[in-house]
PDB file of N, CA and C in Angstrom:
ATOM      1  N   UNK A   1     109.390 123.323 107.305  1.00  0.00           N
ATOM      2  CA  UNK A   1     108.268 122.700 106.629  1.00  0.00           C
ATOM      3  C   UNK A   1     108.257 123.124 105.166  1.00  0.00           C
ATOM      4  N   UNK A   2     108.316 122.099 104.598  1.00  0.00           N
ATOM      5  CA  UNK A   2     107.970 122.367 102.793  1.00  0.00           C
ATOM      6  C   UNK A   2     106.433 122.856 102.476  1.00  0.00           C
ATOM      7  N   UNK A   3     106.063 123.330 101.615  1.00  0.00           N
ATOM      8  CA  UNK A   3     104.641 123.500 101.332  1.00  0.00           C
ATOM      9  C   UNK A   3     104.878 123.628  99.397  1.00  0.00           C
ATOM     10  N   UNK A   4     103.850 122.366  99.281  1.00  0.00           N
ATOM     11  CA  UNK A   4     104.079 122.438  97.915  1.00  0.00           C
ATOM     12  C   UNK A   4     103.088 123.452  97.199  1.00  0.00           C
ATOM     13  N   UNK A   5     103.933 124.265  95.792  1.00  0.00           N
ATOM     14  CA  UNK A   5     102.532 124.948  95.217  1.00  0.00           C
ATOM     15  C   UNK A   5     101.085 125.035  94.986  1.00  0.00           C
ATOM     16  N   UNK A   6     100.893 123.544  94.544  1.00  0.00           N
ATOM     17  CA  UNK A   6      99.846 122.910  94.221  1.00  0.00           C
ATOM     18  C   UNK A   6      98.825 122.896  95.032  1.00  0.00           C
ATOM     19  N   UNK A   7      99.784 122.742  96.794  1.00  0.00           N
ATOM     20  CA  UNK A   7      98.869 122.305  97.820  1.00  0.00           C
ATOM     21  C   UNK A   7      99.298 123.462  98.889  1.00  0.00           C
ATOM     22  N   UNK A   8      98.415 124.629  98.842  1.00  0.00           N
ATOM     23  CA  UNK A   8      99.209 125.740  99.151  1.00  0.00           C
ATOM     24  C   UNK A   8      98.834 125.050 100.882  1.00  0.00           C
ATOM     25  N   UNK A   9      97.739 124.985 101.188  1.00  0.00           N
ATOM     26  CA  UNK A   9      97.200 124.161 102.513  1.00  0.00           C
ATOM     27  C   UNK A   9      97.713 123.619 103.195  1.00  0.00           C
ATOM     28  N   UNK A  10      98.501 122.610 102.209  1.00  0.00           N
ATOM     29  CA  UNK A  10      99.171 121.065 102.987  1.00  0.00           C
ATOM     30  C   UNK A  10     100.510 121.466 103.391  1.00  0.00           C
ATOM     31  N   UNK A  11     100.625 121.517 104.933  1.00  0.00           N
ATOM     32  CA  UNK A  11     102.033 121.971 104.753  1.00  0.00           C
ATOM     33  C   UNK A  11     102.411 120.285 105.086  1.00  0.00           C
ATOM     34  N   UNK A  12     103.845 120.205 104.552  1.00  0.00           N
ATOM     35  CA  UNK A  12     104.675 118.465 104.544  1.00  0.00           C
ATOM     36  C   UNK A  12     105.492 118.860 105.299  1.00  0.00           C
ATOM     37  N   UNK A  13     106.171 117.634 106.366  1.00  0.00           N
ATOM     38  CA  UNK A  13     107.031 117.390 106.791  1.00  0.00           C
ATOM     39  C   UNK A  13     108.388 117.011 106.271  1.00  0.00           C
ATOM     40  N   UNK A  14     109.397 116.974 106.762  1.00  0.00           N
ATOM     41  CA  UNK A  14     110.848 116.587 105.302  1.00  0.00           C
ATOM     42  C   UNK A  14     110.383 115.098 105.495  1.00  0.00           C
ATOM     43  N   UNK A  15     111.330 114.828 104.596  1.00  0.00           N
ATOM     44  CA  UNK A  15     111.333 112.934 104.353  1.00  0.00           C
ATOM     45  C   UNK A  15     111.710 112.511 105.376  1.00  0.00           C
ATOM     46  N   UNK A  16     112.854 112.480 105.749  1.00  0.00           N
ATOM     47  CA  UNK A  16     113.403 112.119 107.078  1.00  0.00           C
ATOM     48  C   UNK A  16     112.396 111.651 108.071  1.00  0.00           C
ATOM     49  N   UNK A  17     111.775 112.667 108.525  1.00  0.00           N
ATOM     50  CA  UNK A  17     110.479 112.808 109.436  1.00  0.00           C
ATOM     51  C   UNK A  17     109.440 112.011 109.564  1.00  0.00           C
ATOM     52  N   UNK A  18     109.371 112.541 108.379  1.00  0.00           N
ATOM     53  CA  UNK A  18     108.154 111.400 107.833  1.00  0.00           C
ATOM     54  C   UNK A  18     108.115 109.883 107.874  1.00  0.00           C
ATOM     55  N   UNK A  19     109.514 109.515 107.303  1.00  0.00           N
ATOM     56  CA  UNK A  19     109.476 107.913 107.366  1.00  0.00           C
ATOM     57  C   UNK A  19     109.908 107.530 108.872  1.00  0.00           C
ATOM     58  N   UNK A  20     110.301 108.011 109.751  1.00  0.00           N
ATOM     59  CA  UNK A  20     110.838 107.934 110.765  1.00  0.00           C
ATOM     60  C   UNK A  20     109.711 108.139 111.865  1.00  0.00           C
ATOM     61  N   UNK A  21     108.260 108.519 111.297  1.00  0.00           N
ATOM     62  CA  UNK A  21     107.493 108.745 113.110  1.00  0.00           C
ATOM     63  C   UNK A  21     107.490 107.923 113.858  1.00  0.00           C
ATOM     64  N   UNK A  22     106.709 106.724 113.172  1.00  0.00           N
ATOM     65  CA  UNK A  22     106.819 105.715 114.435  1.00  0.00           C
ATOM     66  C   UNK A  22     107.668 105.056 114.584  1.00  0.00           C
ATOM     67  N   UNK A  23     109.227 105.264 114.753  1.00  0.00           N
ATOM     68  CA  UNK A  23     109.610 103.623 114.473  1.00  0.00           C
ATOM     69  C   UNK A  23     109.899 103.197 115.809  1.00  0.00           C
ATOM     70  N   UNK A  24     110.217 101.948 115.754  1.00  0.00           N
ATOM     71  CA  UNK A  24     110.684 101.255 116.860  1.00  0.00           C
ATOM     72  C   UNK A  24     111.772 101.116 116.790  1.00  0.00           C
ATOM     73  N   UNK A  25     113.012 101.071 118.089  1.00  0.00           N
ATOM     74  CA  UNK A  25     113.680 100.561 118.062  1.00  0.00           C
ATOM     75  C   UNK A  25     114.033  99.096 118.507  1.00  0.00           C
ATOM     76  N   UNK A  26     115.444  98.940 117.750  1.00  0.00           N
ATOM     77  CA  UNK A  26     115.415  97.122 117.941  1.00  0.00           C
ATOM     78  C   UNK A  26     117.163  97.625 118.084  1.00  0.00           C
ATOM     79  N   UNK A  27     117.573  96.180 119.024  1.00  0.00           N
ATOM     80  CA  UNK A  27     119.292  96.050 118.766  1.00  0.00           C
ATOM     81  C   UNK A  27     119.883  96.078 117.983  1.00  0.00           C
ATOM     82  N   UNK A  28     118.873  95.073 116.924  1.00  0.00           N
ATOM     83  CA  UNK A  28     119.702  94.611 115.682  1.00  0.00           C
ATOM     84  C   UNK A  28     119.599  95.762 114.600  1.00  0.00           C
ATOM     85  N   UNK A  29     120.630  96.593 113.743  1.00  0.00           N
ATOM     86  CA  UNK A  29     120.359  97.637 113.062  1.00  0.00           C
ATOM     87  C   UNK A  29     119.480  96.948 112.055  1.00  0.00           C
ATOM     88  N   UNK A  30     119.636  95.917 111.040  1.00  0.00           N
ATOM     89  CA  UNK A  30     119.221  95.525 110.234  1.00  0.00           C
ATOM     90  C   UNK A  30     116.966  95.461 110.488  1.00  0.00           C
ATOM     91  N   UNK A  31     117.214  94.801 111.203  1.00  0.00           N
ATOM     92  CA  UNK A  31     115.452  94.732 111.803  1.00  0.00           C
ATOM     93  C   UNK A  31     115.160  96.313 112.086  1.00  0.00           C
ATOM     94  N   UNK A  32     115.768  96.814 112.547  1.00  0.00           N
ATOM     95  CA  UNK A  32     115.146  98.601 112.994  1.00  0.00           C
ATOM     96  C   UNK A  32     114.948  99.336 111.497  1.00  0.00           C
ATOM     97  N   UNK A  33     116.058  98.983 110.792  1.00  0.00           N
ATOM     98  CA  UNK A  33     115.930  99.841 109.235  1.00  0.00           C
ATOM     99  C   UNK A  33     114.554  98.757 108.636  1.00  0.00           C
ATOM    100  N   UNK A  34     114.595  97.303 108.724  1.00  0.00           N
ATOM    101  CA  UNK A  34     113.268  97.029 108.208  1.00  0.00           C
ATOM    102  C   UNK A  34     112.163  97.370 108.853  1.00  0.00           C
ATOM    103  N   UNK A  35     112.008  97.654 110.216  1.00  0.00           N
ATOM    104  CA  UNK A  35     110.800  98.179 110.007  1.00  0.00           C
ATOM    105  C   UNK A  35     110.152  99.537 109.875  1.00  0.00           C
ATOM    106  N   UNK A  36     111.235 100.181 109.346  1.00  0.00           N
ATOM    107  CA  UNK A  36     110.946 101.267 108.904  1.00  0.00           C
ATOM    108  C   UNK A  36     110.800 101.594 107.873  1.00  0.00           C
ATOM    109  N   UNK A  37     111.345 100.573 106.603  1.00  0.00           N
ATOM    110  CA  UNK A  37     110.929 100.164 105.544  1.00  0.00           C
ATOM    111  C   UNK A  37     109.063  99.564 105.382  1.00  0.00           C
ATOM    112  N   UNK A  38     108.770  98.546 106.895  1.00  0.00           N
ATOM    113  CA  UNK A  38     107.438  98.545 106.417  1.00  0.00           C
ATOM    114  C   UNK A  38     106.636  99.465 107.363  1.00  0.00           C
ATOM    115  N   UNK A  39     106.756 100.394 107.981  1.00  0.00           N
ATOM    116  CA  UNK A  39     106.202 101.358 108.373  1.00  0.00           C
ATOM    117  C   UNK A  39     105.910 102.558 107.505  1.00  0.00           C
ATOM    118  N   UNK A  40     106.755 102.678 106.448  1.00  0.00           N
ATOM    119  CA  UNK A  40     106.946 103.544 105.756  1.00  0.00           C
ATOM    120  C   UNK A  40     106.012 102.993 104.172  1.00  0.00           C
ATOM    121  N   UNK A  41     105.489 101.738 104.059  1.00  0.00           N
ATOM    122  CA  UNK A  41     104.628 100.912 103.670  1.00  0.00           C
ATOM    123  C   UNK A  41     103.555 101.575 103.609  1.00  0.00           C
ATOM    124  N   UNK A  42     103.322 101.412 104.651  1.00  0.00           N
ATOM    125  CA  UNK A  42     102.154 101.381 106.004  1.00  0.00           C
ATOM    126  C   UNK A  42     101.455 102.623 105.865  1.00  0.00           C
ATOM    127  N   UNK A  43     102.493 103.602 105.424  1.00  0.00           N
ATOM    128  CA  UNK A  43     102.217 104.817 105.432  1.00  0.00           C
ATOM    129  C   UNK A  43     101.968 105.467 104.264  1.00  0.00           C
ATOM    130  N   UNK A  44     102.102 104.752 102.920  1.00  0.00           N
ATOM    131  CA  UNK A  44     101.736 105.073 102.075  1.00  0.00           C
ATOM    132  C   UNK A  44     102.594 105.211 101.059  1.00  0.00           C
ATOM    133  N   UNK A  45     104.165 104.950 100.648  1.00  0.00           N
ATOM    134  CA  UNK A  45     105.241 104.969 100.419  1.00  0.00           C
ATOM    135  C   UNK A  45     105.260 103.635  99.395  1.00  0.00           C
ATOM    136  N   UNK A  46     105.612 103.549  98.407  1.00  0.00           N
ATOM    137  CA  UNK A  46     105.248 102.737  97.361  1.00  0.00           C
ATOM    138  C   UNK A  46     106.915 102.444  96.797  1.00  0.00           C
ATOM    139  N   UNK A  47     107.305 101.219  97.007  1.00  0.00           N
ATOM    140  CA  UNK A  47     108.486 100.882  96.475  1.00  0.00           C
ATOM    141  C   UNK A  47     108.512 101.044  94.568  1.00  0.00           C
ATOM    142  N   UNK A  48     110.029 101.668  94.668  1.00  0.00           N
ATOM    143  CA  UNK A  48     109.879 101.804  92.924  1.00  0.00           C
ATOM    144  C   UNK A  48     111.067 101.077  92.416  1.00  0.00           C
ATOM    145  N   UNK A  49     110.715 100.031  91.621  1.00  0.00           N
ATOM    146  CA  UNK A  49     111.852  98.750  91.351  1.00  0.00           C
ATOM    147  C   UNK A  49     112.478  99.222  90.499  1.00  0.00           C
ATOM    148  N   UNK A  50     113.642  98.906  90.333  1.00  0.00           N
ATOM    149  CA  UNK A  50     114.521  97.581  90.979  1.00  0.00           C
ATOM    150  C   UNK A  50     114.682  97.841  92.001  1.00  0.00           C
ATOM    151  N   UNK A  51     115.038  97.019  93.070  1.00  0.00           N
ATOM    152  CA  UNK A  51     116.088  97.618  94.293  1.00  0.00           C
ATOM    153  C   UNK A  51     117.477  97.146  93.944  1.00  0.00           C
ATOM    154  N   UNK A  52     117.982  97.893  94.472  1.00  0.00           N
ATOM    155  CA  UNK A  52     119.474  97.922  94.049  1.00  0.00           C
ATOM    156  C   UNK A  52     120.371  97.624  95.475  1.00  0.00           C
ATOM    157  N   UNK A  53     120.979  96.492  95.032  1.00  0.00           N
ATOM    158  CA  UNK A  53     122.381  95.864  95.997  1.00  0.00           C
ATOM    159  C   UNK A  53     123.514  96.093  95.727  1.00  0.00           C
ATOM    160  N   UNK A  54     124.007  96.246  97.186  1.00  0.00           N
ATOM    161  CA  UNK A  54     125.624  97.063  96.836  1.00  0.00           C
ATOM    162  C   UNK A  54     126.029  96.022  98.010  1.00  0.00           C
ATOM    163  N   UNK A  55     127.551  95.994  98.184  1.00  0.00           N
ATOM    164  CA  UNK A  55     128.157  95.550  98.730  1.00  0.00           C
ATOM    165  C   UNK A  55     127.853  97.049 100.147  1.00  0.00           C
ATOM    166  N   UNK A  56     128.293  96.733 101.191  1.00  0.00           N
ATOM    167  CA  UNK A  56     128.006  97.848 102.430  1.00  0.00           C
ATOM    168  C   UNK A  56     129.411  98.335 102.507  1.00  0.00           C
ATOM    169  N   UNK A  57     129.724  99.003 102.149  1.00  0.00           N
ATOM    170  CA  UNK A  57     130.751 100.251 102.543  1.00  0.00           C
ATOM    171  C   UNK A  57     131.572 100.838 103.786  1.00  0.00           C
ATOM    172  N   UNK A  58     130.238 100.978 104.423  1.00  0.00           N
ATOM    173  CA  UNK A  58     130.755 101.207 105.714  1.00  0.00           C
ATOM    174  C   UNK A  58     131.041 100.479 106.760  1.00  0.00           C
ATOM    175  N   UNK A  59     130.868  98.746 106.290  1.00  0.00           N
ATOM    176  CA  UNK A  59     130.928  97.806 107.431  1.00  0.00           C
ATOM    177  C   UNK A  59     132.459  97.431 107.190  1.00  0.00           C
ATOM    178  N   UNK A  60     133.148  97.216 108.520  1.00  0.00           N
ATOM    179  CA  UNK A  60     134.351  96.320 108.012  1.00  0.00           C
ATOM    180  C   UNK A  60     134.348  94.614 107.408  1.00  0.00           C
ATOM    181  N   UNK A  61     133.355  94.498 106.881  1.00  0.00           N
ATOM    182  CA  UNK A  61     132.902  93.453 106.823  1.00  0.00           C
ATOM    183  C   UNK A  61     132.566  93.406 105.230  1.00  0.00           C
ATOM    184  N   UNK A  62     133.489  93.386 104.336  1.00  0.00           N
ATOM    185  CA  UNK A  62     132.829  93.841 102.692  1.00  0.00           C
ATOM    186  C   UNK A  62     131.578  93.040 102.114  1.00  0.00           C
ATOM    187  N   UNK A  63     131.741  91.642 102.774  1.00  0.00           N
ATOM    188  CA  UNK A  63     130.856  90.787 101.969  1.00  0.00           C
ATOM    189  C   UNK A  63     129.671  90.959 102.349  1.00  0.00           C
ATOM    190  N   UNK A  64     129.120  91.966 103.463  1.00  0.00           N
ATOM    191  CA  UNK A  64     127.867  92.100 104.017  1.00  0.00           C
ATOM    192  C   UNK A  64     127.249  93.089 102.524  1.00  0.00           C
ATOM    193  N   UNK A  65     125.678  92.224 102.441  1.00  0.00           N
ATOM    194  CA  UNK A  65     124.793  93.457 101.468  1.00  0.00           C
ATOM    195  C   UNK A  65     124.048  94.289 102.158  1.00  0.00           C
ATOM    196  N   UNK A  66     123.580  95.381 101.451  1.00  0.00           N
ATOM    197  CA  UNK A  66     123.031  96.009 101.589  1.00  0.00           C
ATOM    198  C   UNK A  66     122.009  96.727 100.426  1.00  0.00           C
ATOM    199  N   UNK A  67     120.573  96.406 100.927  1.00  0.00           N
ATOM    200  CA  UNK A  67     119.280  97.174 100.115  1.00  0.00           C
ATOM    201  C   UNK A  67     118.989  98.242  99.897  1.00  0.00           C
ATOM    202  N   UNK A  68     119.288  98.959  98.894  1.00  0.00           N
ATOM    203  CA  UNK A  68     118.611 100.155  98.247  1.00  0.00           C
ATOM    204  C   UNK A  68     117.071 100.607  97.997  1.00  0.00           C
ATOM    205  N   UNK A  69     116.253 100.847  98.925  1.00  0.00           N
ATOM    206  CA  UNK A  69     115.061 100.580  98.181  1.00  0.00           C
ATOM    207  C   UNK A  69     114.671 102.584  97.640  1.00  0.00           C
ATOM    208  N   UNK A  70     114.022 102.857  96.418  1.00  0.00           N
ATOM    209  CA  UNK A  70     113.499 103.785  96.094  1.00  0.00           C
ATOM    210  C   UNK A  70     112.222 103.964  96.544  1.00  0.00           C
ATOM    211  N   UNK A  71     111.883 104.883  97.263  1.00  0.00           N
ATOM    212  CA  UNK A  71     110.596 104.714  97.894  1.00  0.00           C
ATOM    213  C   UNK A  71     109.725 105.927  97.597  1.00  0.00           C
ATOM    214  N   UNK A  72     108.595 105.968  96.530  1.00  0.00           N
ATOM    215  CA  UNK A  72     107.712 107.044  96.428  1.00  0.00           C
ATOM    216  C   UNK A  72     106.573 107.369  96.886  1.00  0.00           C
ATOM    217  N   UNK A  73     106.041 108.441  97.318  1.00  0.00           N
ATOM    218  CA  UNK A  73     104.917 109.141  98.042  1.00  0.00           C
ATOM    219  C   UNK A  73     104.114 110.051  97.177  1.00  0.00           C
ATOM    220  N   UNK A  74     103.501 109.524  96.010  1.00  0.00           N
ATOM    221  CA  UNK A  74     102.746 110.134  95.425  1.00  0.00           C
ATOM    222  C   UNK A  74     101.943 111.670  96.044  1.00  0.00           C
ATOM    223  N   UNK A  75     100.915 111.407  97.191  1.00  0.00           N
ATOM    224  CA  UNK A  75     100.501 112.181  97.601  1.00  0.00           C
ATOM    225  C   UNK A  75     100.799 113.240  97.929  1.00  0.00           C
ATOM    226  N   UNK A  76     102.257 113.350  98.378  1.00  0.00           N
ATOM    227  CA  UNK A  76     103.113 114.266  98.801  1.00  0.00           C
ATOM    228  C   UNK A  76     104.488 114.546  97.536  1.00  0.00           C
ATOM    229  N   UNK A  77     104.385 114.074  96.836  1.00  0.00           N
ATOM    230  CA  UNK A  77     105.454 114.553  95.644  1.00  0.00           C
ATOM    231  C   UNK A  77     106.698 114.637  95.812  1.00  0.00           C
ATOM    232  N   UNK A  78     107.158 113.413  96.835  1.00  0.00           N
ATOM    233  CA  UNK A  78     108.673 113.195  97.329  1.00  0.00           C
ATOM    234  C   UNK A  78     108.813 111.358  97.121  1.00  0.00           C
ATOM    235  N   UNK A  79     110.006 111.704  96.783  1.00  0.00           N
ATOM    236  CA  UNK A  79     110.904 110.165  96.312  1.00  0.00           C
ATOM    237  C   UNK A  79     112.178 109.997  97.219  1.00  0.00           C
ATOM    238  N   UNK A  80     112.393 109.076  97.996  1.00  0.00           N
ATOM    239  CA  UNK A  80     113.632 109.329  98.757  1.00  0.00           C
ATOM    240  C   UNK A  80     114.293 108.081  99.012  1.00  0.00           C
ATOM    241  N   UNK A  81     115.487 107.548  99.520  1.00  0.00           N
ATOM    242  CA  UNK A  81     116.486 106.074  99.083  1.00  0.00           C
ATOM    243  C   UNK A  81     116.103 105.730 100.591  1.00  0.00           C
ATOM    244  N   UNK A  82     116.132 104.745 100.771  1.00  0.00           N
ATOM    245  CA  UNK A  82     116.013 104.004 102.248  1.00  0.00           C
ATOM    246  C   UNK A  82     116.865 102.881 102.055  1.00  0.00           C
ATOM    247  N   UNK A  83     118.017 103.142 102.822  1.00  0.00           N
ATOM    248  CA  UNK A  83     118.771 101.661 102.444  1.00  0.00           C
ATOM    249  C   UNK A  83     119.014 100.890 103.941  1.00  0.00           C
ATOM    250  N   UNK A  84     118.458  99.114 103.673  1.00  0.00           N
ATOM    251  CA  UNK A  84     118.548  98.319 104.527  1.00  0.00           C
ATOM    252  C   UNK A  84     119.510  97.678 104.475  1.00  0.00           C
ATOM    253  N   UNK A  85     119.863  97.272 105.962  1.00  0.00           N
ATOM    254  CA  UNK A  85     121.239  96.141 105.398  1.00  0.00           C
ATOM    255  C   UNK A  85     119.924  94.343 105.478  1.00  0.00           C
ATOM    256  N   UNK A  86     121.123  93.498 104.445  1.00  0.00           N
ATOM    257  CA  UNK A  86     120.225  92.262 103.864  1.00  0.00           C
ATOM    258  C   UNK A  86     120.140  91.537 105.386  1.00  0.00           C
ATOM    259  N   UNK A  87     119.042  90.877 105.267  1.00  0.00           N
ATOM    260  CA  UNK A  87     118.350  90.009 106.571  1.00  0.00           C
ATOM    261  C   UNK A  87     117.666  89.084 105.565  1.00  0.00           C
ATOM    262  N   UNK A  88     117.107  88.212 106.625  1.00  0.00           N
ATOM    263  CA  UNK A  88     116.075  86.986 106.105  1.00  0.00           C
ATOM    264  C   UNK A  88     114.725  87.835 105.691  1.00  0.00           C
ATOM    265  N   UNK A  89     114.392  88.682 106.604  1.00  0.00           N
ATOM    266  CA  UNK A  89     112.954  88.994 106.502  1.00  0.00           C
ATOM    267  C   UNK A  89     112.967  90.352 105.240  1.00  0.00           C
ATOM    268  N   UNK A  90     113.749  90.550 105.115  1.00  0.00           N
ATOM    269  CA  UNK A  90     114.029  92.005 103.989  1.00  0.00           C
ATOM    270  C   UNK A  90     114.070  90.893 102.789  1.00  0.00           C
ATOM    271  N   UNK A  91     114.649  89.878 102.558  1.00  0.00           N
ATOM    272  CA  UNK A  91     114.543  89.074 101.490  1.00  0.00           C
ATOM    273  C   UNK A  91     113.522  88.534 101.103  1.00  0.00           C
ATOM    274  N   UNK A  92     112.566  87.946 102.505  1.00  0.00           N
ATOM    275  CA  UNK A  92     111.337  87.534 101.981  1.00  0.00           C
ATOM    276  C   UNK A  92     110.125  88.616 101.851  1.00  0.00           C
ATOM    277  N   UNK A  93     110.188  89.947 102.174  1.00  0.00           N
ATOM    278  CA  UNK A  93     109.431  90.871 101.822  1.00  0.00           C
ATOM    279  C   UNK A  93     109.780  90.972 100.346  1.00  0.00           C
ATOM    280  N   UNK A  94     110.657  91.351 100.107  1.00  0.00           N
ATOM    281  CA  UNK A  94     111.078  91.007  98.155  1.00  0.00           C
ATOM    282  C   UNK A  94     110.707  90.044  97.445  1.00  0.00           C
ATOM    283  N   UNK A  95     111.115  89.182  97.966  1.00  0.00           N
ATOM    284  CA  UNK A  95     110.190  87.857  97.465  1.00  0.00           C
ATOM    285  C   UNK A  95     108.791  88.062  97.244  1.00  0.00           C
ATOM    286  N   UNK A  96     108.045  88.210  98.437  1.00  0.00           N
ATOM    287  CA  UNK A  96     106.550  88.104  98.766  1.00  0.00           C
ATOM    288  C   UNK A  96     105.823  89.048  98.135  1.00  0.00           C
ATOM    289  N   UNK A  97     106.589  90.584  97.462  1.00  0.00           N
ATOM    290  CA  UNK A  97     106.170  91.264  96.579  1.00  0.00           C
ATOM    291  C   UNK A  97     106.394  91.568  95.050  1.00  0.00           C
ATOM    292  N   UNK A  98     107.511  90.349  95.017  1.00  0.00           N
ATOM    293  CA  UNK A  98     107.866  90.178  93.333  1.00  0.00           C
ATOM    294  C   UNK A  98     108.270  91.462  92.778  1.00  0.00           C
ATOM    295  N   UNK A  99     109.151  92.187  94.003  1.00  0.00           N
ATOM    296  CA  UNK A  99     109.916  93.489  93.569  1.00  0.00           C
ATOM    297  C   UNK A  99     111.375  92.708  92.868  1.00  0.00           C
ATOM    298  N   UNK A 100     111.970  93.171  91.422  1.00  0.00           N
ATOM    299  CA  UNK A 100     112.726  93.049  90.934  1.00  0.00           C
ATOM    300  C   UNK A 100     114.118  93.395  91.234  1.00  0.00           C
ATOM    301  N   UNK A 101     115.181  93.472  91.240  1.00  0.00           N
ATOM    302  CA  UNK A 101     116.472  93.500  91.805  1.00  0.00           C
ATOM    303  C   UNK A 101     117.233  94.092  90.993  1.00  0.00           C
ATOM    304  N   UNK A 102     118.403  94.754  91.301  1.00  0.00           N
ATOM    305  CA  UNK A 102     119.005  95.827  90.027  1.00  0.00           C
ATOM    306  C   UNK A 102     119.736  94.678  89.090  1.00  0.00           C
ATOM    307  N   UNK A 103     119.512  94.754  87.565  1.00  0.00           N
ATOM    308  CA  UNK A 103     120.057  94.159  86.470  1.00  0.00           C
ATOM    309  C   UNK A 103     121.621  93.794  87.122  1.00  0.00           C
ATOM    310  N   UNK A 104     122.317  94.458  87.360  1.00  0.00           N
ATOM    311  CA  UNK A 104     124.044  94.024  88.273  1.00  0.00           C
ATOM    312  C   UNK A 104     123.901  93.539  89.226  1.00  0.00           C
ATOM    313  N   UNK A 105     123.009  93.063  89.757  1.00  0.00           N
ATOM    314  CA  UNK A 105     123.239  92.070  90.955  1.00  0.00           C
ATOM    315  C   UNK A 105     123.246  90.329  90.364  1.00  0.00           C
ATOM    316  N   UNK A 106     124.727  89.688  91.160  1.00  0.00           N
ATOM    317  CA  UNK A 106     124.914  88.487  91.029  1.00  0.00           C
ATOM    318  C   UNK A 106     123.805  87.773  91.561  1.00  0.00           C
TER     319      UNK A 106
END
């Protein structure tokens, strides 16, 4: 457990943890990482734009994308990367919040 100075009281959980309590699982990896993206919403976690797209690395599959999102927790004084792979519904959450996209993306 971390305990920040400020908040000698509050003891925090790691990031990991944190974005991860409730989630659900799903088959599809892509839907399980989104909803842990909006659980992690939910929870108070404030996207910090751009998000940034990369080609996925680890798929044998190069042309698949994948979402970078920066995700901050004011309250708790942690910033941490959550990366989704691209879906329909991860696109229209971007959309629907007029989050901006990294300057290098085609």
């Amino acid at each position: 457990m971390l305990v920040w100075p400020s908040e000698p009281n509050l003891a925090v959980e790691d990031r990991w943890s944190i974005l991860n309590n409730n989630r659900v699982t799903h088959n599809d990896p892509a839907l399980a990482r989104y909803h842990t993206l909006v659980d992690a919403l939910d929870g108070g976690w404030l996207v910090e734009p751009p998000i940034y797209v990369r080609n996925d690395w680890s798929l044998k599959r190069k042309d698949t994308k994948v979402f970078h999102f920066v995700l901050r927790r004011n309250s708790m004084r942690m910033t941490t990367l959550l990366s989704v792979p691209d879906c329909e519904v991860v696109r229209r959450l971007i959309a629907e919040n007029g989050w901006a996209l990294s300057p290098n993306e085609a």
